[in-house]
N, C-alpha and C. Protein backbone atom coordinates (compact mmCIF):
# COMPACT_ATOMS: atom_id res chain seq x y z
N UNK A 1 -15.04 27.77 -17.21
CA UNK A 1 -13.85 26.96 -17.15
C UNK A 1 -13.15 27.27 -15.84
N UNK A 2 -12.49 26.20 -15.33
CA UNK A 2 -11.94 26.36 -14.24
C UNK A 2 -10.59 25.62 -14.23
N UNK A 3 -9.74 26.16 -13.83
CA UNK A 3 -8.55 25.49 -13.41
C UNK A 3 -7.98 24.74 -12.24
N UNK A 4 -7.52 23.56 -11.86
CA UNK A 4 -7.24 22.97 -10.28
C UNK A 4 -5.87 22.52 -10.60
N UNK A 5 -5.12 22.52 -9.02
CA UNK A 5 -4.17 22.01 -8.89
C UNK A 5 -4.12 20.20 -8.14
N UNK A 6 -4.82 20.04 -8.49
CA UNK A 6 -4.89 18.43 -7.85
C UNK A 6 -3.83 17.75 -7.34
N UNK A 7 -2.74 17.93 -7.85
CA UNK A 7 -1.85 17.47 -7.11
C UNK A 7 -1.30 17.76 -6.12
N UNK A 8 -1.21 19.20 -6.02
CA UNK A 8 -1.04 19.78 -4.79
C UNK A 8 -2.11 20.15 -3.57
N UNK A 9 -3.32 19.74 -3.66
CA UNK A 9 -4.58 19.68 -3.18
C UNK A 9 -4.56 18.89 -1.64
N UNK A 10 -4.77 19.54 -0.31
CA UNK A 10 -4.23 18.78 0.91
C UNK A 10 -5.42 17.43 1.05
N UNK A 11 -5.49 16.46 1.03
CA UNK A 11 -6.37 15.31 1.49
C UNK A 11 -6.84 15.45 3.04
N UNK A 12 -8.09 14.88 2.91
CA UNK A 12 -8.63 14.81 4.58
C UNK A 12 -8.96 13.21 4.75
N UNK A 13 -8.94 12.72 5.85
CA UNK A 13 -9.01 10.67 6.05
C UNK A 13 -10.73 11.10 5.59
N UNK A 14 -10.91 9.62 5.71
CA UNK A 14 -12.61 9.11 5.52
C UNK A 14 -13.65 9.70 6.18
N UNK A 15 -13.23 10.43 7.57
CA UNK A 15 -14.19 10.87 8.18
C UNK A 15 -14.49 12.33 8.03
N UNK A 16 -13.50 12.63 7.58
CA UNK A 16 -14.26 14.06 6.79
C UNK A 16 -13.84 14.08 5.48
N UNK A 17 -14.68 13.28 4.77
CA UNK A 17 -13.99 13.30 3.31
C UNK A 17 -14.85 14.60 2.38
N UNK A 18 -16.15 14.53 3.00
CA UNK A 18 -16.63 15.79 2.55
C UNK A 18 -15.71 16.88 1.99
N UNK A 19 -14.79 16.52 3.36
CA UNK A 19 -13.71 18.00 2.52
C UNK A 19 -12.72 17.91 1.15
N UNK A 20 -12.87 16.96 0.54
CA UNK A 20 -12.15 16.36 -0.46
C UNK A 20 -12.76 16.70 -1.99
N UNK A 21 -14.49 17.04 -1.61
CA UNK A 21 -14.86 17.55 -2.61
C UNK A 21 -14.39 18.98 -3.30
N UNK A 22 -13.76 19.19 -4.66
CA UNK A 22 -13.32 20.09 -4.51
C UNK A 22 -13.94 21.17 -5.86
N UNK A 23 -15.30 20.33 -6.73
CA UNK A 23 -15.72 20.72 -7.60
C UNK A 23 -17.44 20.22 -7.73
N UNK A 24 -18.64 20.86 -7.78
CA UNK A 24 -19.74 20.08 -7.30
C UNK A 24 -20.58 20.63 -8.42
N UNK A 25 -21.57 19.93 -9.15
CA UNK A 25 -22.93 20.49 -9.54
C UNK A 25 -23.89 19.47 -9.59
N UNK A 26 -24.76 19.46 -10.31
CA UNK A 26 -25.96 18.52 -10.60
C UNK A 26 -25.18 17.42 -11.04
N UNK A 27 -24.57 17.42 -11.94
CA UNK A 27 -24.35 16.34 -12.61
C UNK A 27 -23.21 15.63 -12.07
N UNK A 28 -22.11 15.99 -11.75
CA UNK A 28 -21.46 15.30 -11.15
C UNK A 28 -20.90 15.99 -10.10
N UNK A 29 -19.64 15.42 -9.04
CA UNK A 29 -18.69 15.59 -8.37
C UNK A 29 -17.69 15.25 -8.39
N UNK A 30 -16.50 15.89 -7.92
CA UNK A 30 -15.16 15.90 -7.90
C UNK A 30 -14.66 15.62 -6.45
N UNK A 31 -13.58 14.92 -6.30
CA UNK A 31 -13.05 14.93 -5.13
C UNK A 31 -11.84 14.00 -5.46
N UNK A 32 -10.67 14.41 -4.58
CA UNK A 32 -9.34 14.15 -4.40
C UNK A 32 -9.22 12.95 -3.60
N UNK A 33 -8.54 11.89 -3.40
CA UNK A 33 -8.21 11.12 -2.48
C UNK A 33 -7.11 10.75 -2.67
N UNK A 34 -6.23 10.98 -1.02
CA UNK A 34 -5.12 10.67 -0.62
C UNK A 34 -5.57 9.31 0.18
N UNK A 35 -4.38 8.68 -0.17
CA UNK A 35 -4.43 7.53 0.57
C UNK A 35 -2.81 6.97 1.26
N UNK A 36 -3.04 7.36 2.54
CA UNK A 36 -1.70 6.91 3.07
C UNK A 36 -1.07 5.22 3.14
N UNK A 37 -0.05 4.68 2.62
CA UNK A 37 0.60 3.80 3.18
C UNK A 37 -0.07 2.59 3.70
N UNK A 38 -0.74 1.51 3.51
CA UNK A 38 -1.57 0.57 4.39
C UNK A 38 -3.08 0.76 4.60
N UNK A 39 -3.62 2.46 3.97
CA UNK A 39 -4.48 2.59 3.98
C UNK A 39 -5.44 1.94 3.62
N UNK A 40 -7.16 2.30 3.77
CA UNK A 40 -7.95 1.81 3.54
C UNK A 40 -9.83 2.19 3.20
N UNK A 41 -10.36 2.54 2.44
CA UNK A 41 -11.32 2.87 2.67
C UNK A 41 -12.58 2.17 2.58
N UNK A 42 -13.40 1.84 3.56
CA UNK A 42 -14.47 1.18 3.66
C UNK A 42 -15.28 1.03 2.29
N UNK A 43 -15.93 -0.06 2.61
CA UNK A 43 -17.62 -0.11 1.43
C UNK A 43 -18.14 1.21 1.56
N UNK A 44 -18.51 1.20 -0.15
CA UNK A 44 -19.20 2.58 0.02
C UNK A 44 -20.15 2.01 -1.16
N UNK A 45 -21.67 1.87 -1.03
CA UNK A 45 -22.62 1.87 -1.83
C UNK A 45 -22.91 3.24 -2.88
N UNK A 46 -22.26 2.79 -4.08
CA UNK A 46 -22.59 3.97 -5.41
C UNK A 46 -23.57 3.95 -6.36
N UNK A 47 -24.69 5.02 -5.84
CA UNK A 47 -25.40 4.89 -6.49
C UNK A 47 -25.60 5.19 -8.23
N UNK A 48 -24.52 5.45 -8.63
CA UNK A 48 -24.20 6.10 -10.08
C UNK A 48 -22.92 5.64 -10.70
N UNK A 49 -22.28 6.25 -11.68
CA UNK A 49 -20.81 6.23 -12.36
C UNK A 49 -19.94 6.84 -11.73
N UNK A 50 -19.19 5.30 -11.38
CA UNK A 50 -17.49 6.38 -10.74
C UNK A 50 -16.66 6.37 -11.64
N UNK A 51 -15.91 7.61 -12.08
CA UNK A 51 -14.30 7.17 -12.40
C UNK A 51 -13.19 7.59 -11.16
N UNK A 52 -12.34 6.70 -12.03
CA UNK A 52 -10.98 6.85 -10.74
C UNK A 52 -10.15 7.40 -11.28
N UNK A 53 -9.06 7.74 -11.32
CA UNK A 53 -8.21 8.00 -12.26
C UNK A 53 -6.82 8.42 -11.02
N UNK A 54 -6.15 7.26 -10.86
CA UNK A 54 -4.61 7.42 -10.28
C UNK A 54 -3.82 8.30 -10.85
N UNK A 55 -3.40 9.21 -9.83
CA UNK A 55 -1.98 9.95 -10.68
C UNK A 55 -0.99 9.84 -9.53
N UNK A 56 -1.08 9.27 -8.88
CA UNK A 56 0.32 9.09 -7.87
C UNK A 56 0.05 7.29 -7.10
N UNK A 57 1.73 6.77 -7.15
CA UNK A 57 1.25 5.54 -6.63
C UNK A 57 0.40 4.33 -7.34
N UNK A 58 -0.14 3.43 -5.71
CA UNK A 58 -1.07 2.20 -6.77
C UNK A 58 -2.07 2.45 -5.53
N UNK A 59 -3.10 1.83 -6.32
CA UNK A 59 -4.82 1.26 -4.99
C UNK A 59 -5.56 0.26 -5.91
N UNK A 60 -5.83 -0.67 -4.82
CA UNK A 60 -6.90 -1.27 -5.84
C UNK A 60 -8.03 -1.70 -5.30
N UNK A 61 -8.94 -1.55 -5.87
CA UNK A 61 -10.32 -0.88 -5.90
C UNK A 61 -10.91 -2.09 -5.96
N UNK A 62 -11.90 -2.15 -5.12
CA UNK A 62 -12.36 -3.40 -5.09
C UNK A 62 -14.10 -3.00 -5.87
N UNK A 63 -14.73 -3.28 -6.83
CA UNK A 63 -16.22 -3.18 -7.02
C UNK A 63 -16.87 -4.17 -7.23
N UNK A 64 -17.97 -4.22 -6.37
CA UNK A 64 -18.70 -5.63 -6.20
C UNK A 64 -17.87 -6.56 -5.74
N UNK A 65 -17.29 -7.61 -6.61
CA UNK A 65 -16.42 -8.92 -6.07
C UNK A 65 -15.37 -8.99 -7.42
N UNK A 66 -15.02 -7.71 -7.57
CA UNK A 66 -13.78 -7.91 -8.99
C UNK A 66 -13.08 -6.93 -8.35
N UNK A 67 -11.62 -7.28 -8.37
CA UNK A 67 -10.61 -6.54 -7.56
C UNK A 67 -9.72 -5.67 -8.97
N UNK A 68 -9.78 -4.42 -8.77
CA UNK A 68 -8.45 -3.86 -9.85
C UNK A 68 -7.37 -2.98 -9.47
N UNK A 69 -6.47 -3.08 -10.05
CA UNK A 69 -5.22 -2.83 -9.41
C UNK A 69 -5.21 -1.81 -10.38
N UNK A 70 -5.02 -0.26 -9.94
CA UNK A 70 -4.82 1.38 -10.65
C UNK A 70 -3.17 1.69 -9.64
N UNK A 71 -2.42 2.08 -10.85
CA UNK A 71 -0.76 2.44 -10.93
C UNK A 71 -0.94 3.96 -11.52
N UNK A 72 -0.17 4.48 -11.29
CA UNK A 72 -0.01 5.68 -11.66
C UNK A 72 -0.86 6.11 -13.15
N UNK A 73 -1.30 7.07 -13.60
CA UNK A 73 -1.50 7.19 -15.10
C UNK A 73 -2.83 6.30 -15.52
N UNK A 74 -3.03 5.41 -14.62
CA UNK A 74 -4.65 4.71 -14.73
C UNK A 74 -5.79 4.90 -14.52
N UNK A 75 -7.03 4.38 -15.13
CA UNK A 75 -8.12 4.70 -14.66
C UNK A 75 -8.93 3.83 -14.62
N UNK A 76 -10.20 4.52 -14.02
CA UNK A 76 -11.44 3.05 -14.01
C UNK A 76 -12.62 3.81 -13.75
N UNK A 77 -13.49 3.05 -14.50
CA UNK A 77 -15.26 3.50 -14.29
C UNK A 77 -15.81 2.70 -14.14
N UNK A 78 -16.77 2.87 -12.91
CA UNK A 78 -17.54 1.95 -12.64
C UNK A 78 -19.09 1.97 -12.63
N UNK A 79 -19.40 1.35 -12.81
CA UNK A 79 -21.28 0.93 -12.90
C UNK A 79 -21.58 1.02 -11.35
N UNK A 80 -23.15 1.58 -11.19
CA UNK A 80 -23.20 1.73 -9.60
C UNK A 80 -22.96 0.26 -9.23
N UNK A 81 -22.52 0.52 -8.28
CA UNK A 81 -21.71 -0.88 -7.43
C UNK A 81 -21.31 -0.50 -6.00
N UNK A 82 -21.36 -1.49 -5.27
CA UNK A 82 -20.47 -1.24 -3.99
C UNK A 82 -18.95 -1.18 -4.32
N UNK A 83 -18.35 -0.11 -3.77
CA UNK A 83 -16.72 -0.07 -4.28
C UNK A 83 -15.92 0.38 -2.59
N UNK A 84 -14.79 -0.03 -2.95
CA UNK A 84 -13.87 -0.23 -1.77
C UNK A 84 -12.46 0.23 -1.88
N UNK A 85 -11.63 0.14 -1.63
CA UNK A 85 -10.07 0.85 -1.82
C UNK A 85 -9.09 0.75 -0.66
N UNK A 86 -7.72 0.27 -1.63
CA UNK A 86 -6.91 -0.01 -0.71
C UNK A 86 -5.33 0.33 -1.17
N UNK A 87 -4.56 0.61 -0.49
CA UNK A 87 -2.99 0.93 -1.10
C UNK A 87 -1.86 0.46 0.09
N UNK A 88 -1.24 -0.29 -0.48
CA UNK A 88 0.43 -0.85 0.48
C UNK A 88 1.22 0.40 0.55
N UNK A 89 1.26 0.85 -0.37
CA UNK A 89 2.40 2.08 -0.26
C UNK A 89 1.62 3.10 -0.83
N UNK A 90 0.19 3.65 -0.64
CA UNK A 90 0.25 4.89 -0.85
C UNK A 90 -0.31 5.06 -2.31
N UNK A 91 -1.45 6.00 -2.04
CA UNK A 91 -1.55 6.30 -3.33
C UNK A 91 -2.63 7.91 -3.31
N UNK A 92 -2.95 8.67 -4.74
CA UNK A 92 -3.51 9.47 -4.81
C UNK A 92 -4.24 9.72 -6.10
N UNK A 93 -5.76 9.44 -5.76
CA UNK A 93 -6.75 8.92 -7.11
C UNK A 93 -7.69 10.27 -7.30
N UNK A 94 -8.04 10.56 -8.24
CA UNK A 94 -9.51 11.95 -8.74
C UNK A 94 -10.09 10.86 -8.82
N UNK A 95 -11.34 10.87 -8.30
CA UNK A 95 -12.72 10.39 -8.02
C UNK A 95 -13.82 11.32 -8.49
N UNK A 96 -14.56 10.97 -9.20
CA UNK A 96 -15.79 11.80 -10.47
C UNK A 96 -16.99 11.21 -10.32
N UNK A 97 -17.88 10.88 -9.12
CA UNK A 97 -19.21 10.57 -9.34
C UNK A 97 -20.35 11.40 -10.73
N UNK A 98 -20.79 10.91 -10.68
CA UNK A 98 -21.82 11.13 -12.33
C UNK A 98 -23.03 10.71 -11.02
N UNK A 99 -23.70 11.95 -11.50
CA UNK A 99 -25.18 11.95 -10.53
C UNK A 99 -26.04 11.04 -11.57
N UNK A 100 -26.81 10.26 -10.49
CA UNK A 100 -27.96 9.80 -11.02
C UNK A 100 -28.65 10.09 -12.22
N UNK A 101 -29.29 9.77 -13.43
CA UNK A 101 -29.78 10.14 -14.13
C UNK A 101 -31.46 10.91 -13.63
N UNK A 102 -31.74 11.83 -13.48
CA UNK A 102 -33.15 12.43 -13.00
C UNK A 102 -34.59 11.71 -14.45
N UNK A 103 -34.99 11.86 -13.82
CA UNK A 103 -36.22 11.14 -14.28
C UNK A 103 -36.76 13.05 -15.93
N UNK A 104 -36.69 11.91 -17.00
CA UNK A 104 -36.76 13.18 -17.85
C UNK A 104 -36.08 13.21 -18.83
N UNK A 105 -34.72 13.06 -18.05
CA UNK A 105 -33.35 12.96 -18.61
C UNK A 105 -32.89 11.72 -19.76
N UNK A 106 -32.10 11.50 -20.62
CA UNK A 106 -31.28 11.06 -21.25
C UNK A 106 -30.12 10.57 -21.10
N UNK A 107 -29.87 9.53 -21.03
CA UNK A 107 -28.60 8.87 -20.65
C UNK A 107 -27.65 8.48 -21.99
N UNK A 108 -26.67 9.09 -22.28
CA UNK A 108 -25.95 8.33 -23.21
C UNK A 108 -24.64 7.31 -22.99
N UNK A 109 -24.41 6.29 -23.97
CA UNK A 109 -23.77 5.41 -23.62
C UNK A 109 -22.36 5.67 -24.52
């Protein structure tokens, strides 16, 4: 078991987002995203399950060609998809990739 402070967790922009990861194993990943003011983050091809889960602010997330709007206290999972992200005023989302299922493995629904 582990404990995090996520909210207080410093954000890095898109180009080193690597550093955002702040929890890693086989199965999934963790990572923080700050998003300043007007911000924006490019297409990103996912090969697996995202969740989002807003706790500060709004963004809305674009996957595939369906746009959703996450407010504070919200969340969202997505099916691998191309996904995208955007905020007018700012926002700060936990992002949870779910690794690929490995060949062997069991997927439950």
């Amino acid at each position: 078991m582990k404990k995090f402070d996520i909210a207080g967790m410093e954000t890095f922009g898109y180009d080193q987002r690597e550093k955002n990861i702040f929890y890693k194993t086989r199965e999934f990943k963790m990572r923080v995203i700050g998003l300043a003011p007007g911000e924006r983050l490019p297409k990103c091809e996912m090969a697996s399950h995202v969740v989002f889960i807003c706790f500060k602010g709004t963004a809305d997330v674009n996957v595939g060609e369906e746009k959703i709007s996450l407010s504070t206290g919200q969340g969202l999972v997505t099916e691998p998809a191309i996904v995208s992200m955007k905020t007018d005023k700012g926002a700060r989302l936990l992002g949870i990739q779910i690794a690929k299922a490995r060949a062997g493995t069991a997927e439950e629904g």
